[in-house]
PDB file of N, CA and C in Angstrom:
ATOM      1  N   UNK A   1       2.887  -5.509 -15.940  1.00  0.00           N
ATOM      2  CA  UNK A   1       2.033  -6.606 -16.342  1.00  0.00           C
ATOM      3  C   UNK A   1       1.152  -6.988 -15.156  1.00  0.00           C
ATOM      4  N   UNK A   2       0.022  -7.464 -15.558  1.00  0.00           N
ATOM      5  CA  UNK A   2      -1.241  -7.245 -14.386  1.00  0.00           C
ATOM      6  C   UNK A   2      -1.310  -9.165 -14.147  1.00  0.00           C
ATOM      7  N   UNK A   3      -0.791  -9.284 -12.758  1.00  0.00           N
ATOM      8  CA  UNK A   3      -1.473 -11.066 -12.524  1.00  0.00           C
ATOM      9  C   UNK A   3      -2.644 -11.226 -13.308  1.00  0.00           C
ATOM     10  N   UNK A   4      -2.586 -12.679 -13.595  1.00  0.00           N
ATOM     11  CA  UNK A   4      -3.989 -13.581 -14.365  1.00  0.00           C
ATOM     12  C   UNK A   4      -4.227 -14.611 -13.203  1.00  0.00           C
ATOM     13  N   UNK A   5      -5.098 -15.220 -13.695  1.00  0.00           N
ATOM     14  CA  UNK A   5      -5.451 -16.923 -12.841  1.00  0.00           C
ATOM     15  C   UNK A   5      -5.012 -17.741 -14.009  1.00  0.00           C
ATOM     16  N   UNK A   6      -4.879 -18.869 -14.176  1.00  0.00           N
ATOM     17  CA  UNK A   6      -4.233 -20.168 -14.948  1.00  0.00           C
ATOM     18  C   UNK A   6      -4.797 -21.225 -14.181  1.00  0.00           C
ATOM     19  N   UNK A   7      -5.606 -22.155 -14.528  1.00  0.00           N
ATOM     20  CA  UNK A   7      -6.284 -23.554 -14.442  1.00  0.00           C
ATOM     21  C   UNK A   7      -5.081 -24.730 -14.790  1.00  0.00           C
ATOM     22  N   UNK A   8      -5.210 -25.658 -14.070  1.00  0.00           N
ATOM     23  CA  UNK A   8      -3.824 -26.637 -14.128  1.00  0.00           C
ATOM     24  C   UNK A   8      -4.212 -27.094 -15.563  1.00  0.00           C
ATOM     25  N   UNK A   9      -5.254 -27.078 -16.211  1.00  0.00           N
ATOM     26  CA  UNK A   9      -5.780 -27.538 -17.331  1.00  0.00           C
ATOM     27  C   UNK A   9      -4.961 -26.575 -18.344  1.00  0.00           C
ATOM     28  N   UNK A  10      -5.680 -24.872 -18.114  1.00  0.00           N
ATOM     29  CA  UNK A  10      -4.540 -24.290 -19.053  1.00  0.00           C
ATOM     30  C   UNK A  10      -3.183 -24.373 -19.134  1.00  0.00           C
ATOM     31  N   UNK A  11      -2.448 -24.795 -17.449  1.00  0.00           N
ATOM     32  CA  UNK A  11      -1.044 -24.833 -18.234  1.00  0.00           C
ATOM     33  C   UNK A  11      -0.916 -26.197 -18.614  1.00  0.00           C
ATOM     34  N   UNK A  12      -1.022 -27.229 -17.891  1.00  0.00           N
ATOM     35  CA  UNK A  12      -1.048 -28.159 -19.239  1.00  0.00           C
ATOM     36  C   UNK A  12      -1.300 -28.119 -20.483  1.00  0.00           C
ATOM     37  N   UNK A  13      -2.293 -27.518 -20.931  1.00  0.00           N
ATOM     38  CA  UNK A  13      -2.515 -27.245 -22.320  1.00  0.00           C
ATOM     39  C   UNK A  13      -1.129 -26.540 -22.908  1.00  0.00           C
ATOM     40  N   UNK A  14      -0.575 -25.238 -22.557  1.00  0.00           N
ATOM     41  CA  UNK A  14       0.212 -24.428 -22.614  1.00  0.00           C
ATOM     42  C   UNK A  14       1.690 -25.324 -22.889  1.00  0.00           C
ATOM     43  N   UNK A  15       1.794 -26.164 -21.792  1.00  0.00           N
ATOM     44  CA  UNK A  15       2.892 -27.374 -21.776  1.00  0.00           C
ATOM     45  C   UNK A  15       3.074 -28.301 -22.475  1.00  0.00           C
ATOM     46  N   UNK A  16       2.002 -28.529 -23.243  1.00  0.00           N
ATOM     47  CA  UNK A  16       1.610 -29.577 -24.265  1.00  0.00           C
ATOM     48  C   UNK A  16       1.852 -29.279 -25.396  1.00  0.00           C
ATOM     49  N   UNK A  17       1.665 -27.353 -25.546  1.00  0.00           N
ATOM     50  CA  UNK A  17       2.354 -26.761 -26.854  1.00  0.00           C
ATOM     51  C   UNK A  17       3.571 -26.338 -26.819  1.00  0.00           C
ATOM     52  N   UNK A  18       4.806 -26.924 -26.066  1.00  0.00           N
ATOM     53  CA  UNK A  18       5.728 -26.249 -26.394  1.00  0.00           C
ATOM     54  C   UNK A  18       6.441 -25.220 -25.695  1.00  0.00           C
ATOM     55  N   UNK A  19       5.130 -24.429 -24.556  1.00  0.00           N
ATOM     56  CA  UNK A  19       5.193 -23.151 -23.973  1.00  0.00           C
ATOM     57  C   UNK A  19       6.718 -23.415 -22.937  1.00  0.00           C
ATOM     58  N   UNK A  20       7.320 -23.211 -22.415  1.00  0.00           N
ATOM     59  CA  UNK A  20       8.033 -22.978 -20.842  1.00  0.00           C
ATOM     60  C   UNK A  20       7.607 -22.692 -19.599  1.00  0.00           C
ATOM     61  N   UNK A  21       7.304 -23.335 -18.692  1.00  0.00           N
ATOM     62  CA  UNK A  21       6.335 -22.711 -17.570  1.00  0.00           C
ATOM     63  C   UNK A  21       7.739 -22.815 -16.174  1.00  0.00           C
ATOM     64  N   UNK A  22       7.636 -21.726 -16.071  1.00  0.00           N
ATOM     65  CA  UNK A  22       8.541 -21.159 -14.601  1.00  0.00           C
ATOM     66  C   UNK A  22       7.404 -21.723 -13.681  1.00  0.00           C
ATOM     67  N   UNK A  23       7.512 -22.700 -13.061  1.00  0.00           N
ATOM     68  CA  UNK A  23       6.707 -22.703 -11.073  1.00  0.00           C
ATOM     69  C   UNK A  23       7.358 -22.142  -9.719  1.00  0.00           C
ATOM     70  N   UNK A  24       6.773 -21.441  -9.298  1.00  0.00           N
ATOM     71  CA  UNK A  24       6.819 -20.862  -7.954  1.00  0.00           C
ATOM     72  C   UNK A  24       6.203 -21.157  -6.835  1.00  0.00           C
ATOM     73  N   UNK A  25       6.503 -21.753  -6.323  1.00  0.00           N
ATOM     74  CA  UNK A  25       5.587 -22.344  -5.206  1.00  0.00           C
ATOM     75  C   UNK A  25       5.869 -21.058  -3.982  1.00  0.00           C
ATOM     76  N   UNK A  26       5.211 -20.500  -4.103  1.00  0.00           N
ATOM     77  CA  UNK A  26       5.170 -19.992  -2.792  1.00  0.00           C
ATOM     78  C   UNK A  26       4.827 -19.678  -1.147  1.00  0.00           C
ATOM     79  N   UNK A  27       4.327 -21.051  -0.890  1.00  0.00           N
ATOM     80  CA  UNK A  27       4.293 -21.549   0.305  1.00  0.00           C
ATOM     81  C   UNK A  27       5.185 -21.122   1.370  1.00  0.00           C
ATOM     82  N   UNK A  28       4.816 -21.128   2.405  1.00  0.00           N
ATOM     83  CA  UNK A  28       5.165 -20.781   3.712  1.00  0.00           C
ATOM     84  C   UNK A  28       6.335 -22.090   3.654  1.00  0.00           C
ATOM     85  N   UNK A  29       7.548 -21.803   4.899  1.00  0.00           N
ATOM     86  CA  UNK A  29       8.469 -23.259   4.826  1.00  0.00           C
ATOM     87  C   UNK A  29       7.685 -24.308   5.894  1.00  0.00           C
ATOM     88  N   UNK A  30       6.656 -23.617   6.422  1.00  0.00           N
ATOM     89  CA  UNK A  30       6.129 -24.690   7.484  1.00  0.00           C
ATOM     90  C   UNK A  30       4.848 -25.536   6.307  1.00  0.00           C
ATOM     91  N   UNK A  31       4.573 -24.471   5.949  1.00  0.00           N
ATOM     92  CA  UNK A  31       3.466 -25.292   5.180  1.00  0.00           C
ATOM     93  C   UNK A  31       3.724 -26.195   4.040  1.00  0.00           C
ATOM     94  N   UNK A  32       5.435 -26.059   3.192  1.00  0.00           N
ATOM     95  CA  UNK A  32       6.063 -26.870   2.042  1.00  0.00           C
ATOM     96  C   UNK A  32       6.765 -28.166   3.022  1.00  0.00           C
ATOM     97  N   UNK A  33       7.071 -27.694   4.017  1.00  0.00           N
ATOM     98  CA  UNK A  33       7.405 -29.099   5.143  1.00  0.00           C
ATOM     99  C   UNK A  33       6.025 -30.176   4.887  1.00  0.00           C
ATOM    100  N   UNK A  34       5.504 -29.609   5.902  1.00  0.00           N
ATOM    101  CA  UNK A  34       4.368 -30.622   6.174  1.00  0.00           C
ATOM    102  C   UNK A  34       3.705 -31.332   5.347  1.00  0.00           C
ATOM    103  N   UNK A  35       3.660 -30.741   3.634  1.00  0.00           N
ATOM    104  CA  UNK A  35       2.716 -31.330   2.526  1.00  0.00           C
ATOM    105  C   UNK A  35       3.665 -32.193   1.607  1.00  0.00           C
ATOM    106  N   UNK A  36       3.137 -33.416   1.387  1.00  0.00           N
ATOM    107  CA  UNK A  36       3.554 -34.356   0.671  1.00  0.00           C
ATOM    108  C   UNK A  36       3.279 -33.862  -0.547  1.00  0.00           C
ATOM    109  N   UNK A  37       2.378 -32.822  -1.151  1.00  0.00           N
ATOM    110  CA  UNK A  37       2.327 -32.693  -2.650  1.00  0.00           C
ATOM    111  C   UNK A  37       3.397 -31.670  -2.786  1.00  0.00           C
ATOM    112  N   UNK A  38       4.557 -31.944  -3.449  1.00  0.00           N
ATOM    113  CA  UNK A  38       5.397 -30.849  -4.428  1.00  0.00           C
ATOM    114  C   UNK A  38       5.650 -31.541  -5.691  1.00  0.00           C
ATOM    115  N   UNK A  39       5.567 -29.824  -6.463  1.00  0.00           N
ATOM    116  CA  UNK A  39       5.743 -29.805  -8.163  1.00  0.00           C
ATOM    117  C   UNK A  39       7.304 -30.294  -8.419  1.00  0.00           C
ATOM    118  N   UNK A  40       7.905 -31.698  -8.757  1.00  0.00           N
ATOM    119  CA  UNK A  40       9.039 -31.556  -9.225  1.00  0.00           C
ATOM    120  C   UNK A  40       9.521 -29.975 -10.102  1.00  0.00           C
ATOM    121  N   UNK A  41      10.427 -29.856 -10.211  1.00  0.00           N
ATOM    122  CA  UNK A  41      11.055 -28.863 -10.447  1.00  0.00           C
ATOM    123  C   UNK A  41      10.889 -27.327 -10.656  1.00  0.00           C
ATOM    124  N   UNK A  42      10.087 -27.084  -9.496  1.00  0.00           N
ATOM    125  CA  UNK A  42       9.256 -26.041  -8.857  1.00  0.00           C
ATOM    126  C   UNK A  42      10.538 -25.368  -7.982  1.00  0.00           C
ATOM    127  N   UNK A  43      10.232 -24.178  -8.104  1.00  0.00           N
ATOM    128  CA  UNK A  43      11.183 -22.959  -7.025  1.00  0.00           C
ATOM    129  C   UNK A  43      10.727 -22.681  -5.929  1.00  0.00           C
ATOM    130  N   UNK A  44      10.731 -22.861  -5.186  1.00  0.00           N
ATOM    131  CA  UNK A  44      10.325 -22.216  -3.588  1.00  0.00           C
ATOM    132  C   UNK A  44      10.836 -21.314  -3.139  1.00  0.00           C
ATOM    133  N   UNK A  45       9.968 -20.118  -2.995  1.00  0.00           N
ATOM    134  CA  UNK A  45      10.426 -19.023  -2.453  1.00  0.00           C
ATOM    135  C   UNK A  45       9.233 -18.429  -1.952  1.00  0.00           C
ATOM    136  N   UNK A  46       9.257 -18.155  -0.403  1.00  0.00           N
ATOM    137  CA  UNK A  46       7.998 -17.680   0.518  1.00  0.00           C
ATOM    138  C   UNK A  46       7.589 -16.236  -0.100  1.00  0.00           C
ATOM    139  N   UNK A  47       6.696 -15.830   0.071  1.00  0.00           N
ATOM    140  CA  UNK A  47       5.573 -14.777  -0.237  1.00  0.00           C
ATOM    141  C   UNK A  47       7.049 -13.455  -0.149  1.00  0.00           C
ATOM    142  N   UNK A  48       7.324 -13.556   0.703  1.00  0.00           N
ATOM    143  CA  UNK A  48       7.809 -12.451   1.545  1.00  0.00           C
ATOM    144  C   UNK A  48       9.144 -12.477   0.544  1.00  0.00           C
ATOM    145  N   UNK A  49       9.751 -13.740   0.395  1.00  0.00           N
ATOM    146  CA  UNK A  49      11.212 -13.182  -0.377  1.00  0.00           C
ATOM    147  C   UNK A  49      10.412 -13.052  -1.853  1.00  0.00           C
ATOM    148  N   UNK A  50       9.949 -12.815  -2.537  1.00  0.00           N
ATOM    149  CA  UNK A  50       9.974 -12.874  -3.910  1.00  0.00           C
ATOM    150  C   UNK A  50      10.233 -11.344  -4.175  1.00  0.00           C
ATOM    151  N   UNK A  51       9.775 -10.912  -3.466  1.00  0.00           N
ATOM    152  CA  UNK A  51       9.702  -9.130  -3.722  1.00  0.00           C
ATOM    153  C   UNK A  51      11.658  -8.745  -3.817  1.00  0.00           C
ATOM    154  N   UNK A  52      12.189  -9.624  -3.369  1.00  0.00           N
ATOM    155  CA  UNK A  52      13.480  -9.311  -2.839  1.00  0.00           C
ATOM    156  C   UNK A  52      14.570 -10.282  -3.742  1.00  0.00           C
ATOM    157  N   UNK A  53      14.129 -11.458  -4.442  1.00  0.00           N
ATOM    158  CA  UNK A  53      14.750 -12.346  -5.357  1.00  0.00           C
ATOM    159  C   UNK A  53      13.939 -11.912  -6.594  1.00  0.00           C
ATOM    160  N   UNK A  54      13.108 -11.261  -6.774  1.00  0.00           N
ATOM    161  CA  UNK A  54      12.619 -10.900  -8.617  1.00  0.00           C
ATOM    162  C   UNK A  54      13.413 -10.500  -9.436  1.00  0.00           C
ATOM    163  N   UNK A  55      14.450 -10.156  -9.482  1.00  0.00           N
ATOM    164  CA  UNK A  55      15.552  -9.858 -10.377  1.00  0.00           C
ATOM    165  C   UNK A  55      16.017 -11.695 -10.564  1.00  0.00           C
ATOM    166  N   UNK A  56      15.921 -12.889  -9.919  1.00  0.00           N
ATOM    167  CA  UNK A  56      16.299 -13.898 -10.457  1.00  0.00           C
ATOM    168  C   UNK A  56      15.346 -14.312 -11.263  1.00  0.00           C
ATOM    169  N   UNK A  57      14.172 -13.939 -11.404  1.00  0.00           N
ATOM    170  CA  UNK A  57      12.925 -14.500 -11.976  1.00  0.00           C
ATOM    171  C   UNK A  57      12.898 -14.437 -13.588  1.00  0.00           C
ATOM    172  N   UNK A  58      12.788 -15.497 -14.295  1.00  0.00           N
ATOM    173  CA  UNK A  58      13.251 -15.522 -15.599  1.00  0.00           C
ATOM    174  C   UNK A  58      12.164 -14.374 -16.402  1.00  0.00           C
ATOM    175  N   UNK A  59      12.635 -13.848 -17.542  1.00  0.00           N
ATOM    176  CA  UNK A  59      11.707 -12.823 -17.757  1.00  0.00           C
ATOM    177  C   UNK A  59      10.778 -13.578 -18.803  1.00  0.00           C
ATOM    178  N   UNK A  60      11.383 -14.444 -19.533  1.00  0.00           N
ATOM    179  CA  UNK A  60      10.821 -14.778 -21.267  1.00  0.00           C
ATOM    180  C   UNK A  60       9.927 -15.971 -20.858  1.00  0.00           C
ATOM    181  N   UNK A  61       9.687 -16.463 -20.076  1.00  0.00           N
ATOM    182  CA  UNK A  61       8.773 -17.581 -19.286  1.00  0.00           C
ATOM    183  C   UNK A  61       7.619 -17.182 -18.716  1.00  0.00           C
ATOM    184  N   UNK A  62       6.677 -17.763 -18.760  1.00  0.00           N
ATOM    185  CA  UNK A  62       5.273 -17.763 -17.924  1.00  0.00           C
ATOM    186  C   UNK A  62       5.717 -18.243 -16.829  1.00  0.00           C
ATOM    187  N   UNK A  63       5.438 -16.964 -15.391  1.00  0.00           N
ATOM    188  CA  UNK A  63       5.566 -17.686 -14.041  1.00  0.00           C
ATOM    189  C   UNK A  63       4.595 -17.768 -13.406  1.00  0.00           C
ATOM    190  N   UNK A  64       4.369 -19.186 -13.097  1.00  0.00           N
ATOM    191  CA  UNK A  64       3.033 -19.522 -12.938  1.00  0.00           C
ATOM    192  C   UNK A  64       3.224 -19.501 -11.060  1.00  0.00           C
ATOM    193  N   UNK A  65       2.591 -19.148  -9.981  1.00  0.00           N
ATOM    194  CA  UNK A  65       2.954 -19.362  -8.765  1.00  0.00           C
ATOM    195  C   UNK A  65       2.038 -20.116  -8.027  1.00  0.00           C
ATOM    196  N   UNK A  66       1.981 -20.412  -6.964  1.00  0.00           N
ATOM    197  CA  UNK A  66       0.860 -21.436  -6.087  1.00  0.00           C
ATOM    198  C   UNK A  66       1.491 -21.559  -5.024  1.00  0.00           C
ATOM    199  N   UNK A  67       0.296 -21.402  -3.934  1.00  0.00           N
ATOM    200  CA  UNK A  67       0.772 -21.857  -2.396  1.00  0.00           C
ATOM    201  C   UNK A  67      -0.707 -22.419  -1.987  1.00  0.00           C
ATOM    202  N   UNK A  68      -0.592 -22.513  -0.359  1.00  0.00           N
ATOM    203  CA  UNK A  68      -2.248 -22.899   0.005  1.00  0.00           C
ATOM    204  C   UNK A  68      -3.206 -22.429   0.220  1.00  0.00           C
TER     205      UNK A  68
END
């Protein structure tokens, strides 16, 4: 499956119908320190581990990811 882009507008929209949205924040730990904005119930996992935790990654969910 080939990455997309997603507008906070589309997943809201998406969220509004019902959908499930997996978040990934994938931020650096220096850079999820320092920033006062986090997604309540968002996953954090740096760039570098995801390649290595994707077997935890839910399959039947849209995973939506974001860093800075």
């Amino acid at each position: 499956m080939e990455p997309s882009r997603i507008t906070v507008a589309n997943a809201k929209d998406k969220m509004d119908h019902g959908e499930e949205i997996f978040f990934l924040d994938t931020r650096t730990e220096e850079a999820w320190t320092a920033s006062d904005q986090k997604l309540p119930g968002a996953t954090r996992l740096s760039v570098d581990e995801v390649e290595f935790c994707s077997h935890k990654l839910p399959r039947d969910k849209l995973i939506v990811t974001y860093c800075t």
